[in-house]
Protein backbone atom coordinates (compact mmCIF):
# COMPACT_ATOMS: atom_id res chain seq x y z
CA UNK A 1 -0.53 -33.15 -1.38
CA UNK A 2 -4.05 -32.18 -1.36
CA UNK A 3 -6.43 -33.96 -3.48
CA UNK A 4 -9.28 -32.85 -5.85
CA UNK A 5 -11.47 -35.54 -7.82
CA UNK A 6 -9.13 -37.46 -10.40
CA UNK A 7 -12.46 -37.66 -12.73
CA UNK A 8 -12.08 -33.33 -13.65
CA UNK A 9 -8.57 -32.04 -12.02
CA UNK A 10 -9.37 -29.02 -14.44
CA UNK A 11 -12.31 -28.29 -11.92
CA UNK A 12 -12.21 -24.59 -10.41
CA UNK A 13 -10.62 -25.33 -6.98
CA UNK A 14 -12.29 -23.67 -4.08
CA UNK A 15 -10.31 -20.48 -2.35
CA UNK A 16 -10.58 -22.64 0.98
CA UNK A 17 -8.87 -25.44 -0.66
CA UNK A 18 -5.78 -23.44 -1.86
CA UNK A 19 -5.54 -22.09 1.48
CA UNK A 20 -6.15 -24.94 3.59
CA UNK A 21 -3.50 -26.79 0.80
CA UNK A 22 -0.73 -23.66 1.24
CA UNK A 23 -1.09 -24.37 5.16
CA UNK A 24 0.34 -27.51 5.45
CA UNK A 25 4.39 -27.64 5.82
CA UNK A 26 4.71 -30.70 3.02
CA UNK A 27 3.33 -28.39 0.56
CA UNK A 28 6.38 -26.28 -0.35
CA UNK A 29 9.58 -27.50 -2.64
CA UNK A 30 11.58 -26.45 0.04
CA UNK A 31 12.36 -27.44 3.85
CA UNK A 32 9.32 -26.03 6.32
CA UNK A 33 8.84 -26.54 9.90
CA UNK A 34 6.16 -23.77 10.21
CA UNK A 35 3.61 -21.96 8.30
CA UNK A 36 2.24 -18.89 9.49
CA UNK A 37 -0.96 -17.77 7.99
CA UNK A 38 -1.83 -14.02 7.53
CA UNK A 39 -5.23 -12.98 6.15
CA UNK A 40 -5.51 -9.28 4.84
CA UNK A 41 -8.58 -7.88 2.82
CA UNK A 42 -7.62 -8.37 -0.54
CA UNK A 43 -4.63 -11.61 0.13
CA UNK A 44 -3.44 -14.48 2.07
CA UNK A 45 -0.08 -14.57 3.36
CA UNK A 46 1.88 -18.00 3.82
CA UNK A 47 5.35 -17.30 5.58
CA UNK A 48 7.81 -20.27 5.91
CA UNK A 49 10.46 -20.31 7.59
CA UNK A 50 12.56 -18.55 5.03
CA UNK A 51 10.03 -17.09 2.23
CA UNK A 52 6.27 -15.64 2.38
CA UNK A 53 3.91 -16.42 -0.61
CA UNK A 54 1.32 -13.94 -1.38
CA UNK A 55 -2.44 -15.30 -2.28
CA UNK A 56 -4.29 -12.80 -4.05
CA UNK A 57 -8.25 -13.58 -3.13
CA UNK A 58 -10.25 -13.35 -6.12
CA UNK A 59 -12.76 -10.87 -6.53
CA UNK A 60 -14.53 -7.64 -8.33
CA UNK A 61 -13.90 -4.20 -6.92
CA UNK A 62 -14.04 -0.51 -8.39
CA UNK A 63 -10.36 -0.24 -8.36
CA UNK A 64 -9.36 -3.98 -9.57
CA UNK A 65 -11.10 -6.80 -10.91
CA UNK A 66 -8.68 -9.86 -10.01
CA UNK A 67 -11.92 -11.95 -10.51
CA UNK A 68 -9.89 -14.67 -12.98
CA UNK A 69 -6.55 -16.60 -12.57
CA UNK A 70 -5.45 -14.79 -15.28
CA UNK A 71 -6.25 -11.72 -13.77
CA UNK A 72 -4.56 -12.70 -10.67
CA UNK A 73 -1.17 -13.67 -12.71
CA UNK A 74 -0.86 -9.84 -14.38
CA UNK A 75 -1.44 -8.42 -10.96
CA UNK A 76 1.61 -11.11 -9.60
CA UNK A 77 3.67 -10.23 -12.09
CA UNK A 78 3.03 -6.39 -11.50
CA UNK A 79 3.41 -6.46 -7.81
CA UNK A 80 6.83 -8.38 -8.84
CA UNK A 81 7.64 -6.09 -11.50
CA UNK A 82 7.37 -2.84 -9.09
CA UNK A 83 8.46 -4.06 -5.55
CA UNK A 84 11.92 -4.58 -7.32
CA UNK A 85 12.15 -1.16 -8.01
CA UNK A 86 12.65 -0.17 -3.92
CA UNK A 87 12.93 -3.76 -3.27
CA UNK A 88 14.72 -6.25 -5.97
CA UNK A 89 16.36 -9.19 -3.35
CA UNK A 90 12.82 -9.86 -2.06
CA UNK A 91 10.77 -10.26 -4.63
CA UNK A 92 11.91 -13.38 -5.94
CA UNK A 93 9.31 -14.70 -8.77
CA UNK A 94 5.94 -15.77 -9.63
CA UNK A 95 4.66 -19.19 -8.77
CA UNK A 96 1.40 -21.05 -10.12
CA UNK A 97 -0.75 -23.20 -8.20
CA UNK A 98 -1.34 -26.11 -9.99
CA UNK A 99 -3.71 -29.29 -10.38
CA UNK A 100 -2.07 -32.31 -11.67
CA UNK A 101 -2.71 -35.16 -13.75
CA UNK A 102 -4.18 -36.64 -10.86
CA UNK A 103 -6.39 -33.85 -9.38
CA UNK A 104 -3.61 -33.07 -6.98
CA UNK A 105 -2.55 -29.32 -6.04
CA UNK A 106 1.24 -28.59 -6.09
CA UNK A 107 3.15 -25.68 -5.78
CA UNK A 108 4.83 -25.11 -9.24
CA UNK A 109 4.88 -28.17 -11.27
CA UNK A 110 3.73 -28.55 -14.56
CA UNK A 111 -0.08 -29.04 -14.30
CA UNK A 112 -2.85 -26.58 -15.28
CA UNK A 113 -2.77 -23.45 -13.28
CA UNK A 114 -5.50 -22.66 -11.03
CA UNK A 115 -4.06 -19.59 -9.37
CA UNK A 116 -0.58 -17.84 -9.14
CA UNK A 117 1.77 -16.42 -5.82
CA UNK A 118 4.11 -14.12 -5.48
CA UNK A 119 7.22 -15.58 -3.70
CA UNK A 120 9.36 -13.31 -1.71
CA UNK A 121 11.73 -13.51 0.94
CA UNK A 122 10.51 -13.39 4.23
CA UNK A 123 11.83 -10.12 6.26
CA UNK A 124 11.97 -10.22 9.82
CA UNK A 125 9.01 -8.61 11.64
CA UNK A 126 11.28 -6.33 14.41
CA UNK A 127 13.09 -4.45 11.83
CA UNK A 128 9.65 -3.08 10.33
CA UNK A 129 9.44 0.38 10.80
CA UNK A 130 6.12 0.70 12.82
CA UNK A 131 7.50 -1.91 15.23
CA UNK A 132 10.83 0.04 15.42
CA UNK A 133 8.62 3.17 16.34
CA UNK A 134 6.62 1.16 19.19
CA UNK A 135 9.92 -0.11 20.73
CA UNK A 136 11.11 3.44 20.25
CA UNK A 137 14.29 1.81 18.29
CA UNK A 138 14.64 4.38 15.81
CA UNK A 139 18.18 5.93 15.30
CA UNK A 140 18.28 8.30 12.57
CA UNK A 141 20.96 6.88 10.43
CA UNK A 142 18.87 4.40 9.66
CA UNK A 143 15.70 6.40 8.76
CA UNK A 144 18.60 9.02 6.46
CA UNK A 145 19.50 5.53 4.80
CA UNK A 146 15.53 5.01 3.76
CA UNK A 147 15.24 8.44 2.95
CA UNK A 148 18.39 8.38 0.63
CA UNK A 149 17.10 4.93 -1.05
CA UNK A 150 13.47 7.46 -1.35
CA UNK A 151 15.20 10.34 -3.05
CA UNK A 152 17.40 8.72 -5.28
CA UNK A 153 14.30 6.19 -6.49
CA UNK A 154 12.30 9.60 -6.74
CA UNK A 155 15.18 11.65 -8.70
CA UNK A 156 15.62 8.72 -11.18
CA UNK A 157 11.77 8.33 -12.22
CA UNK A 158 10.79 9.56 -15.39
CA UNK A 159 7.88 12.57 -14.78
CA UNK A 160 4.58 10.80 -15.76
CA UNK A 161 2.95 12.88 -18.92
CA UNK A 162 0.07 14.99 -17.09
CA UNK A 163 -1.19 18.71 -17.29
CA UNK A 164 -1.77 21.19 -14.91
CA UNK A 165 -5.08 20.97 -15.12
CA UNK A 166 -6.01 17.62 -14.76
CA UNK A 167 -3.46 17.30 -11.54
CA UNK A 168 -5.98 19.92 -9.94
CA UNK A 169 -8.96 18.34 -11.06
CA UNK A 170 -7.94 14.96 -10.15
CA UNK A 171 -7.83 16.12 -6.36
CA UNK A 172 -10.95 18.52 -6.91
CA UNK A 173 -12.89 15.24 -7.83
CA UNK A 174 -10.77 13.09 -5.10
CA UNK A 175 -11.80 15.50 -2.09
CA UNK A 176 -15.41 15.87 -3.37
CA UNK A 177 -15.97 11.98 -3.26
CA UNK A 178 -14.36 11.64 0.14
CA UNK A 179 -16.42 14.32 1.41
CA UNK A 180 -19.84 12.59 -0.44
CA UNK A 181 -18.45 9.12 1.01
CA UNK A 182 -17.43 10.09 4.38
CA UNK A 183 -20.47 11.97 5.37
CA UNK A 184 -22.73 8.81 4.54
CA UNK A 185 -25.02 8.41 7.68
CA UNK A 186 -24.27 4.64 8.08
CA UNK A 187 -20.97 6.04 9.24
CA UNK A 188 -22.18 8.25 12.02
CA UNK A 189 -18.80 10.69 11.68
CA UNK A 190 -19.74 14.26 12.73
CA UNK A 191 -20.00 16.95 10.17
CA UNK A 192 -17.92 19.07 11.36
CA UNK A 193 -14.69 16.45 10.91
CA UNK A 194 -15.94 15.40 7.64
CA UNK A 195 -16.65 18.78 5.64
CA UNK A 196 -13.65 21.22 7.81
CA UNK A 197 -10.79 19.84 6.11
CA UNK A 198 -12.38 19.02 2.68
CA UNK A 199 -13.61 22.70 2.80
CA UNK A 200 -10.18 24.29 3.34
CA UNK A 201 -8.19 21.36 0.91
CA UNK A 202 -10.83 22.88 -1.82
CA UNK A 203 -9.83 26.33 -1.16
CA UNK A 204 -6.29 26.04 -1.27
CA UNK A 205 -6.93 24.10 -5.29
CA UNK A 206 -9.02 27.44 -5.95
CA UNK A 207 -6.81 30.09 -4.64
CA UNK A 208 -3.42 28.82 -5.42
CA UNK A 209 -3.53 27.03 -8.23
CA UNK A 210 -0.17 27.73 -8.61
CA UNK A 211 1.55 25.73 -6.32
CA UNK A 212 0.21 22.50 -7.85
CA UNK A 213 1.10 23.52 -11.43
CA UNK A 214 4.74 24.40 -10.34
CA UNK A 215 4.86 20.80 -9.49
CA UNK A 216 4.01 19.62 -12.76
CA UNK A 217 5.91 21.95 -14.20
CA UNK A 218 9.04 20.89 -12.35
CA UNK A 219 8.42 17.13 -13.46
CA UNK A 220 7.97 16.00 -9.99
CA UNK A 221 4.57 14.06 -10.48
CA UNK A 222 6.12 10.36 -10.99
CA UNK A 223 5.13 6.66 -10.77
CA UNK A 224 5.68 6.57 -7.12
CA UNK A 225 5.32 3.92 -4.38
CA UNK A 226 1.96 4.78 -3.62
CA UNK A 227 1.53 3.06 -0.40
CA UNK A 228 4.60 4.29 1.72
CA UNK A 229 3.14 3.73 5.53
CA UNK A 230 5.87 2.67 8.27
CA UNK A 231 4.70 -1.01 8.05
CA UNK A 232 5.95 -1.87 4.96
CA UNK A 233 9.88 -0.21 5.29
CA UNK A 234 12.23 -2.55 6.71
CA UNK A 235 15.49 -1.74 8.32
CA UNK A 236 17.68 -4.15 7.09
CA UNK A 237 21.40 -3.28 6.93
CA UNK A 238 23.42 -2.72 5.40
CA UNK A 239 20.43 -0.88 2.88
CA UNK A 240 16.43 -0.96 3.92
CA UNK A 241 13.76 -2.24 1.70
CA UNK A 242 10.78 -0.79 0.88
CA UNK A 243 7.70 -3.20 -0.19
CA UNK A 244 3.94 -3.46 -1.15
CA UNK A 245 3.99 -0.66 -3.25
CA UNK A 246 0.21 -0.09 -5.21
CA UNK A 247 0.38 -2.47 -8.18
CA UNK A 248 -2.83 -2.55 -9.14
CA UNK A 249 -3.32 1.05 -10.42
CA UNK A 250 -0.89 3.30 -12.07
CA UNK A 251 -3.39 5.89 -11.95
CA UNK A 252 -3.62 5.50 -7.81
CA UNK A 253 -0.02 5.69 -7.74
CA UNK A 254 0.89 8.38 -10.25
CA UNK A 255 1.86 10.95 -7.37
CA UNK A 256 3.80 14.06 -6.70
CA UNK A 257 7.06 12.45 -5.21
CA UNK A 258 6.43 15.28 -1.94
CA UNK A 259 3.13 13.53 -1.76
CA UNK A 260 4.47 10.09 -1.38
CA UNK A 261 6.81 11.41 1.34
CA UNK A 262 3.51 12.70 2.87
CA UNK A 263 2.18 9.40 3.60
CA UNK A 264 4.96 8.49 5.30
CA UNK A 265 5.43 11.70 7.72
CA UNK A 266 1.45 11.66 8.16
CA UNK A 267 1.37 7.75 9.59
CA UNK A 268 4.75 7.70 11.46
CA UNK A 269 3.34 11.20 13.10
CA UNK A 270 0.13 9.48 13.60
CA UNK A 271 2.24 6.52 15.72
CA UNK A 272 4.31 9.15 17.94
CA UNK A 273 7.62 9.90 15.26
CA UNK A 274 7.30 13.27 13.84
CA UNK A 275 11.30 13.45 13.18
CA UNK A 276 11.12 10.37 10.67
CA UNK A 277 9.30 12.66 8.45
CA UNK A 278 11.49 15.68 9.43
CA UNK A 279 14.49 13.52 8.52
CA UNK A 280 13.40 11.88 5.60
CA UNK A 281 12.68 15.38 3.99
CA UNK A 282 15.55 16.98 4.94
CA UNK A 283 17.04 14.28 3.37
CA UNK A 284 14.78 14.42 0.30
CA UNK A 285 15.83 18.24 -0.61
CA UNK A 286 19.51 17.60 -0.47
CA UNK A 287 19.30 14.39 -3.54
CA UNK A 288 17.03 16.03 -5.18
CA UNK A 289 17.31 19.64 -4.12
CA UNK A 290 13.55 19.82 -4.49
CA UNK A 291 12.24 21.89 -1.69
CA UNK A 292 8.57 21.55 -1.36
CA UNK A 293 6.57 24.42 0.21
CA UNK A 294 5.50 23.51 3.56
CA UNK A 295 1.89 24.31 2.79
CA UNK A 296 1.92 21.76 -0.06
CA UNK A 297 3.07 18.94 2.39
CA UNK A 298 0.05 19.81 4.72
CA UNK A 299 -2.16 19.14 2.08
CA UNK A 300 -0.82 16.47 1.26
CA UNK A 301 -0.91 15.14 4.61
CA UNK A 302 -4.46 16.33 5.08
CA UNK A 303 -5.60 14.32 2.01
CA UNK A 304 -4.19 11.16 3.13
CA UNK A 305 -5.52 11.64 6.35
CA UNK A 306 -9.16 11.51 4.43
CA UNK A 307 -8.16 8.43 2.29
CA UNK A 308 -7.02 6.39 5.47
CA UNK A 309 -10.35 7.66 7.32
CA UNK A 310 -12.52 6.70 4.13
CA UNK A 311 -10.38 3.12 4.39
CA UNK A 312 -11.35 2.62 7.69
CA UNK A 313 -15.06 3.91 7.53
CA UNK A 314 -15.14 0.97 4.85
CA UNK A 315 -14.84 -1.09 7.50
CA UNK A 316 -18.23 -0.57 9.09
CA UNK A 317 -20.20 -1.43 5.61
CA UNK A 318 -17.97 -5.29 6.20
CA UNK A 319 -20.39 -7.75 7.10
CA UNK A 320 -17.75 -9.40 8.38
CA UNK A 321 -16.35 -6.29 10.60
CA UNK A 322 -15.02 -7.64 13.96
CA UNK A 323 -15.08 -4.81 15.82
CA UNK A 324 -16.60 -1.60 14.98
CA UNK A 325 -15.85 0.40 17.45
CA UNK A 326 -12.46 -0.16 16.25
CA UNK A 327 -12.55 1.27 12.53
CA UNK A 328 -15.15 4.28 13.44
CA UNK A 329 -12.63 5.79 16.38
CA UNK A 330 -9.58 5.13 13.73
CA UNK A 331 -11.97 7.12 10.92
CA UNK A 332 -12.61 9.74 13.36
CA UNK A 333 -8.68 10.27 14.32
CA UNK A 334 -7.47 10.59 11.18
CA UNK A 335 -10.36 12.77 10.45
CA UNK A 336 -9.18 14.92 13.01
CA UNK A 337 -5.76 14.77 11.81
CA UNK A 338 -6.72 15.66 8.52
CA UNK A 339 -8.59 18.79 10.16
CA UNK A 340 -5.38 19.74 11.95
CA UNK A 341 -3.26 20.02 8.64
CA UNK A 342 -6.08 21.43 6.97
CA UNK A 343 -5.44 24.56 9.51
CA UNK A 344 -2.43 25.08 8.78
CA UNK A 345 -3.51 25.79 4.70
């Protein structure tokens, strides 16, 4: 095991030195031959050879503050508490990093707790969706058995209490920041991308209102996934998974179930695989016999389009940003996708 100064083991322990701890094979209770080390924005990912552990970096944003350890436990708990909804034998339990008596880390134990995982099993990376749709290894049974685990998860949610009103104005005040956002000049996207579909997703809100109440109305606006992009579905058989769902904001995730389905269609289009989201609709109506207007689903498509090019133009403000280039042609295509659905409004 690692070792910190015996003279304070309560010291704050440096990010580097959990990480550079949670690297080594003789760190885990368990047998490991191998760790594999996967570094997103807001985590770091540890798989072994049978389990992943999920880091949570600390830090201060305007959607989450996971700035303390106890912070970071709610937020492991939550992303526990939530996968298991779509995805119970994965998420396996919560697991503290600890400092011993010594000044030691260990993984679990009973020392003070300096930071807390997530412990899942590890899925295997060629029976993720998006690598299914590169290998063009999609049959549709499977994608009809994610759809089916989608509908039923959607038909048993309990509608979340909102009103008409504030579902419109949420997305009135959602497009208008994207649009102030995305046209910032340190971005360099052209006008034209930026304000076309914001213009026409604002003038659908004001001229049919009521296709966005109906939704309400109908009790379809749910505590959904809230991050449903090909990546994180898994294949598995004999029933598929679906992970990383958005723990750290009910708010953010408090979505018209058509909407959630959106996502999906929108990126697996996006990759080359327009009939998962023809499939996993079709399938949608028959559970749930919810039938979505076809208009709806292009906005809906159109605004994630804007979120993922807003994600990406993020990118570029990084001091850290590897590659540019990258990120600003990824804003700009989605941007363009968002203008195509936005035509069909």
């Amino acid at each position: 095991m690692q070792g910190l100064p015996a003279t304070n083991p309560g010291a704050e322990v440096a990010l580097s030195a959990k990480v550079d701890f949670l690297k080594q094979p003789h760190s885990y209770p368990h047998p490991v031959t191998e760790v594999t080390v996967v570094e997103t924005h807001r985590s770091w990912v540890f798989l072994t050879d049978q389990h992943a552990y999920k880091l949570k970096k600390p830090g201060r944003y305007a959607f989450l503050d996971v700035s303390t350890v106890s912070a970071r436990k709610h937020y492991c708990e939550e992303e526990l508490r939530l996968n298991r909804r779509l995805a119970g034998d994965v998420y396996l339990v919560t697991v503290p990093l600890c400092v011993d008596c010594t000044g030691k880390i260990q993984l679990g134990g009973t020392g003070s707790p300096v930071d807390w995982l997530v412990k899942m099993r590890r899925l295997p990376a060629q029976r993720m969706l998006d690598v299914a749709i590169e290998r063009k290894q999609i049959p549709d049974e499977q994608i009809r058995a994610v759809a089916q685990k989608l509908a039923k998860f959607y038909r048993a949610s309990a509608p979340v209490e909102i009103t008409p009103m504030d579902y419109r104005c949420g997305f009135e005040r959602d497009i208008r920041a994207s649009l102030g956002e995305l046209s910032r000049p340190v971005f360099g996207l052209p006008r034209d991308l930026v304000e076309a579909p914001c213009a026409a997703q604002l003038k659908l809100l004001s001229q049919a209102p009521a296709l966005f109440d109906h939704r309400v109305q109908e009790g379809r606006i749910i505590e959904a996934h809230g991050d449903l992009r090909p990546e994180h579905v898994c294949l598995l058989e004999p029933e598929p998974v679906i992970i990383d769902c958005l723990e750290f904001s009910r708010e953010l995730r408090t979505l018209d179930a058509a909407a959630d389905l959106a996502f999906l269609a929108q990126e697996c289009e996006r990759l080359g695989a327009s009939r998962v989201g023809q499939i996993v609709f079709e399938i949608y109506s028959e559970v749930t016999d919810d039938r979505p207007p076809a208009t709806l689903i292009s906005f809906y498509k159109s605004r994630w389009a804007c979120l993922r090019a807003k994600l990406c133009a993020w990118h570029l403000t990084d001091p850290t940003c590897r590659d540019p280039a990258k990120w600003s042609g990824l804003a700009a295509d989605y941007l363009i996708r968002a203008g195509g659905y936005a035509a069909d409004l």
